[in-house]
C-alpha atoms as a PDB file:
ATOM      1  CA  UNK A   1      -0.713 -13.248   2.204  1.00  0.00           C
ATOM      2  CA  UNK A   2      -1.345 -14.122  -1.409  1.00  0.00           C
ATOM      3  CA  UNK A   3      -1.392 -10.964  -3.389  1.00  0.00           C
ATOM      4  CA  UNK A   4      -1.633 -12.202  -7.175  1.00  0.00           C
ATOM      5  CA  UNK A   5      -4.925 -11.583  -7.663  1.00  0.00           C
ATOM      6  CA  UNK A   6      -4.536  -7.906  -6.742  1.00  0.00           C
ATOM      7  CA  UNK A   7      -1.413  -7.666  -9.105  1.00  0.00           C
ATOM      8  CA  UNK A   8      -3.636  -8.902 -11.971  1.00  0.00           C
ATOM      9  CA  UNK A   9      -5.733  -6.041 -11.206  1.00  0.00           C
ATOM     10  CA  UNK A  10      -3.237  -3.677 -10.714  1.00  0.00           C
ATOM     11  CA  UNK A  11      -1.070  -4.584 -13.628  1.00  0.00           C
ATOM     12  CA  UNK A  12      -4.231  -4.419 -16.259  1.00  0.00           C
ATOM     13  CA  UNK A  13      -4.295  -0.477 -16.785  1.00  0.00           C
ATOM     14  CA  UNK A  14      -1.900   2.264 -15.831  1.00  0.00           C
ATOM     15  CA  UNK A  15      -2.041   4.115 -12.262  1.00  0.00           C
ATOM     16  CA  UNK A  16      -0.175   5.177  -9.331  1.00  0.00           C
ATOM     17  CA  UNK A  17       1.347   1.867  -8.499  1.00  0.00           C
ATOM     18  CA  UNK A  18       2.881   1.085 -11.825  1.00  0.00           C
ATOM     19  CA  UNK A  19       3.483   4.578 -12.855  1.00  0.00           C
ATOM     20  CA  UNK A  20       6.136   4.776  -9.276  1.00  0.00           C
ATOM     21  CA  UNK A  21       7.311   1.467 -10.188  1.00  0.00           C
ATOM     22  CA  UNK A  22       6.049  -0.681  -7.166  1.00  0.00           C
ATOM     23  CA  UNK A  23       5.959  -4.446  -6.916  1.00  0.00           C
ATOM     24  CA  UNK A  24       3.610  -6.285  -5.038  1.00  0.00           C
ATOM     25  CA  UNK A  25       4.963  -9.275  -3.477  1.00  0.00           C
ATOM     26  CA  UNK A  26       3.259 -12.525  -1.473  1.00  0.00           C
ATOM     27  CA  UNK A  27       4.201 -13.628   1.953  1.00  0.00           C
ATOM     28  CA  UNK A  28       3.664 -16.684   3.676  1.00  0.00           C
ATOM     29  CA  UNK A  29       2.099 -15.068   6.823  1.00  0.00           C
ATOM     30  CA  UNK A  30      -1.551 -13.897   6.711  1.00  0.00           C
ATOM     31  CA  UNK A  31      -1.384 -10.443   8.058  1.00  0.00           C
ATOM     32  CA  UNK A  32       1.454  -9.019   6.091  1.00  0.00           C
ATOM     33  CA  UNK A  33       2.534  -7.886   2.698  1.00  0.00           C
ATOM     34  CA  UNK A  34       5.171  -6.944   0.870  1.00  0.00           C
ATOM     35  CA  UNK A  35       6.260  -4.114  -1.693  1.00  0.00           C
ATOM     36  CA  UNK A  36       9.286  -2.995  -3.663  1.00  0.00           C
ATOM     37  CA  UNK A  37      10.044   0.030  -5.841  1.00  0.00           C
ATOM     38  CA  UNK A  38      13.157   1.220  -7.177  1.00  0.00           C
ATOM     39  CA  UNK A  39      14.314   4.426  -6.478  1.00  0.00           C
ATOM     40  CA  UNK A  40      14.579   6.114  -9.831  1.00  0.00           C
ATOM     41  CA  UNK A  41      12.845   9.089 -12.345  1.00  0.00           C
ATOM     42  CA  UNK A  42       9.485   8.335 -11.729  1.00  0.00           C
ATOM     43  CA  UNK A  43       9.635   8.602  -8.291  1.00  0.00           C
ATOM     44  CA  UNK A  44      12.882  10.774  -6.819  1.00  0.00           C
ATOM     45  CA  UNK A  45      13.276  14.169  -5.713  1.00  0.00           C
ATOM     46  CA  UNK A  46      15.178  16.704  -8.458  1.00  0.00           C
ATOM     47  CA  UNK A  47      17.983  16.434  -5.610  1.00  0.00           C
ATOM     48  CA  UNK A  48      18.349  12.477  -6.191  1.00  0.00           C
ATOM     49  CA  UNK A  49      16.758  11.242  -3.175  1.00  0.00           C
ATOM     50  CA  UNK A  50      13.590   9.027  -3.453  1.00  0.00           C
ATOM     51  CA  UNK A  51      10.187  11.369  -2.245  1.00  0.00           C
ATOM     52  CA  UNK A  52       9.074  11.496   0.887  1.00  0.00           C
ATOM     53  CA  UNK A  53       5.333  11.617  -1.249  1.00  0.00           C
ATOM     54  CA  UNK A  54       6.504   8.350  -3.101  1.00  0.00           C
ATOM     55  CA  UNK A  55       7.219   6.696   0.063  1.00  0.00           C
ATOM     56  CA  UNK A  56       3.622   7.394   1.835  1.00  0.00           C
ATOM     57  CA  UNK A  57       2.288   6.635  -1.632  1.00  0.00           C
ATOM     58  CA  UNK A  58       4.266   3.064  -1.450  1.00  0.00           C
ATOM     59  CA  UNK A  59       2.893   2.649   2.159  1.00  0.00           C
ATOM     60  CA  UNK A  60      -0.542   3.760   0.995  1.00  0.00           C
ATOM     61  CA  UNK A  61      -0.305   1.239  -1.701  1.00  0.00           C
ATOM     62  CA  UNK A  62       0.893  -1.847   0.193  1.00  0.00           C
ATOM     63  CA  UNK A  63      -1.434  -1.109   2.963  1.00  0.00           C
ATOM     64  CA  UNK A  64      -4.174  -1.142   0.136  1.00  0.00           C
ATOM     65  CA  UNK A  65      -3.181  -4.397  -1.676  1.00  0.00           C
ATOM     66  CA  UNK A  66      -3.470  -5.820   1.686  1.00  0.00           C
ATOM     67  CA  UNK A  67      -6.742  -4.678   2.666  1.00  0.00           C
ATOM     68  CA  UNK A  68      -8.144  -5.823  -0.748  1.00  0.00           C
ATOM     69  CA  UNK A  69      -6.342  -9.421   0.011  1.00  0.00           C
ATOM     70  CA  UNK A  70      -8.186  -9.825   3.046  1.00  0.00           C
ATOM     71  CA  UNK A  71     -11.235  -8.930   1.672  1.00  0.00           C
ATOM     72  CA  UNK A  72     -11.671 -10.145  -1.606  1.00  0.00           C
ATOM     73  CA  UNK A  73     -14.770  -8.173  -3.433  1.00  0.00           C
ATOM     74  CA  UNK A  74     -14.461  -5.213  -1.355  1.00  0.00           C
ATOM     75  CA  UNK A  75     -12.754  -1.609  -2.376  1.00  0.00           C
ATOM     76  CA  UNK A  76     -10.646  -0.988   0.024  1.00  0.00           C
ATOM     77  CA  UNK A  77      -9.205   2.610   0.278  1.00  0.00           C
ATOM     78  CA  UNK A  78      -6.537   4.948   2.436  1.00  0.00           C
ATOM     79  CA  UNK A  79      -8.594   7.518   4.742  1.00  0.00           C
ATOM     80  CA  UNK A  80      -4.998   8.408   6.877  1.00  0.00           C
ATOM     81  CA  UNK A  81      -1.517   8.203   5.955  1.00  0.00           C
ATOM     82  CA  UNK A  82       0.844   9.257   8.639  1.00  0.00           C
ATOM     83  CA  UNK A  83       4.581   9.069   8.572  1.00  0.00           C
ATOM     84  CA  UNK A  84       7.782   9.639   9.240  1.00  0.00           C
ATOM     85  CA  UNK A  85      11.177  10.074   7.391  1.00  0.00           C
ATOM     86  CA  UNK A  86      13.858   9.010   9.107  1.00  0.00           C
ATOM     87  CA  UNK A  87      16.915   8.719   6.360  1.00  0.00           C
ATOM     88  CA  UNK A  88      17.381   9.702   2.687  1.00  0.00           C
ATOM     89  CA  UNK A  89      18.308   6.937  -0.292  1.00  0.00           C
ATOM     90  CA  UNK A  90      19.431   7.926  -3.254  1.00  0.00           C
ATOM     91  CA  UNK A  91      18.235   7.334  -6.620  1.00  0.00           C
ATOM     92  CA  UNK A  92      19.622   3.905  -7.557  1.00  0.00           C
ATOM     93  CA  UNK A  93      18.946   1.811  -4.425  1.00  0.00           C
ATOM     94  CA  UNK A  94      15.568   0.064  -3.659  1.00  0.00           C
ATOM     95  CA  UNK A  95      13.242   0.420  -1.407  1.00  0.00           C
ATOM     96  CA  UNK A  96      11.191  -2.313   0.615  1.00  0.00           C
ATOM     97  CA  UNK A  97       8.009  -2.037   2.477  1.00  0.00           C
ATOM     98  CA  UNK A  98       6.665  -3.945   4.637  1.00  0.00           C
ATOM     99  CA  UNK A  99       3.236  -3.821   6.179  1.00  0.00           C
ATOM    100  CA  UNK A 100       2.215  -5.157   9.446  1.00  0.00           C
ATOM    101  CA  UNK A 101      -1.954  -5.781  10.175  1.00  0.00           C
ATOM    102  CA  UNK A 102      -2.069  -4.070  13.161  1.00  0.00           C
ATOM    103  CA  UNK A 103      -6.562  -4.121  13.517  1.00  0.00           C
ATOM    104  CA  UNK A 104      -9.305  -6.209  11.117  1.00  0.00           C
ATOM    105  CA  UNK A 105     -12.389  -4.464  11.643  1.00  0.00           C
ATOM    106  CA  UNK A 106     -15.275  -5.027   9.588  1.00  0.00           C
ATOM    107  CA  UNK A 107     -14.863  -1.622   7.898  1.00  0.00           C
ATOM    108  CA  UNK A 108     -11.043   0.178   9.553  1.00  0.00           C
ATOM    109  CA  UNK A 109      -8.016  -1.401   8.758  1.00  0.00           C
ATOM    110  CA  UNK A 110      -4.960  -0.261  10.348  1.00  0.00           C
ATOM    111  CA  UNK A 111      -1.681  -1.275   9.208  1.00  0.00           C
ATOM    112  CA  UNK A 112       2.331  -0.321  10.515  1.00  0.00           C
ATOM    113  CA  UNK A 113       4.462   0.212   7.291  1.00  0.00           C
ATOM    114  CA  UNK A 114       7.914   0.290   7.659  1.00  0.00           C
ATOM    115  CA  UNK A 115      10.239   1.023   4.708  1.00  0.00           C
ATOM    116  CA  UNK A 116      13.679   0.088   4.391  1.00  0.00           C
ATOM    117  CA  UNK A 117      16.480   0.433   2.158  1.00  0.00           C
ATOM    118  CA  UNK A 118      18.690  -2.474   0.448  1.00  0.00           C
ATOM    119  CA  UNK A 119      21.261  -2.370   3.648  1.00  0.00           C
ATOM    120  CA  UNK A 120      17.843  -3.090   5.590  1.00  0.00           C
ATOM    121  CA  UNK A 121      18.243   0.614   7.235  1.00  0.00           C
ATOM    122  CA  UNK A 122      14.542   1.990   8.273  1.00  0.00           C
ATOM    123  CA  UNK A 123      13.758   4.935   6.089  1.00  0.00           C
ATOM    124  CA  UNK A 124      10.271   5.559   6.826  1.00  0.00           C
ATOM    125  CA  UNK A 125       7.471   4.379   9.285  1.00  0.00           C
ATOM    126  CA  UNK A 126       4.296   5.352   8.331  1.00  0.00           C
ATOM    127  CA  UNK A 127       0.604   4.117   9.535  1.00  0.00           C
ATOM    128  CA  UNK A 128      -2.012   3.631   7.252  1.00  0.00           C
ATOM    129  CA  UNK A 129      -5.718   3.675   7.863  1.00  0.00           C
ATOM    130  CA  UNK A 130      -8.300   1.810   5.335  1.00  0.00           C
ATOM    131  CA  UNK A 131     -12.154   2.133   4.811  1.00  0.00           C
ATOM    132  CA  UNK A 132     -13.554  -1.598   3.466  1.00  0.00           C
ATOM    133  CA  UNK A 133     -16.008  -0.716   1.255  1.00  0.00           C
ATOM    134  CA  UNK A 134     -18.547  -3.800   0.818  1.00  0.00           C
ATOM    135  CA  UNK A 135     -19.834  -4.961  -2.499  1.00  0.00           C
ATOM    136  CA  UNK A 136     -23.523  -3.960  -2.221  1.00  0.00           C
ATOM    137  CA  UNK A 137     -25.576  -7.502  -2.878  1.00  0.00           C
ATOM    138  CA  UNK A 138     -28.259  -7.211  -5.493  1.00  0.00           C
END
């Protein structure tokens, strides 16, 4: 899935994505994306560890760039985020999701995120649901 186009858009002003520190990142296959983000300030826990919020807001993200991939001229946006936490990583390491298409509705988009740490050890698995908002025609 080519994802440049939606890093052009994300990249032009601040928000969420850059602000955390994600990366948006192609893949050959059609009904997956990438992301990476490394754990650090913007995004840990006072403890060290990266957020659990940072990691549904990763998952949210990905999910997101992928929706808008598929459907170029649309706003596509997060209705349900649901995950799990299944191991810590501490500040210093990187995190990398990656999302699974799962359904391509005309207006739901459901996607399996899975994050993993730099030792490729599953930290969180979270499902994302997205709304496709068409462009209205003139």
């Amino acid at each position: 899935m080519d994802v440049e186009a939606i890093n052009k858009i994300i990249n032009s002003k601040p928000n969420l994505s850059t602000a955390l520190g994600m990366e948006f990142i192609s893949t050959p296959e059609g009904d997956n994306c990438m992301a990476r983000m490394k754990v650090d300030e913007r995004n840990r826990q006072p403890f060290g560890f990266l957020s659990g919020g940072a990691s549904l807001a990763l998952a949210e993200n990905v999910a997101g760039v992928g929706s808008s991939a598929l459907c170029p001229g649309s706003v596509c946006v997060g209705i349900e985020v649901s995950g799990s936490h299944v191991k810590a990583v501490c500040e210093g390491d990187t995190v990398t999701a990656y999302a699974q298409l799962l359904h391509k509705g005309s207006t739901l988009h459901v996607w399996q995120v899975d994050i993993r740490d730099s030792s490729e050890e599953l930290i969180s698995s979270v499902r994302v649901t997205n709304y496709v908002i068409k462009e209205k025609s003139e």
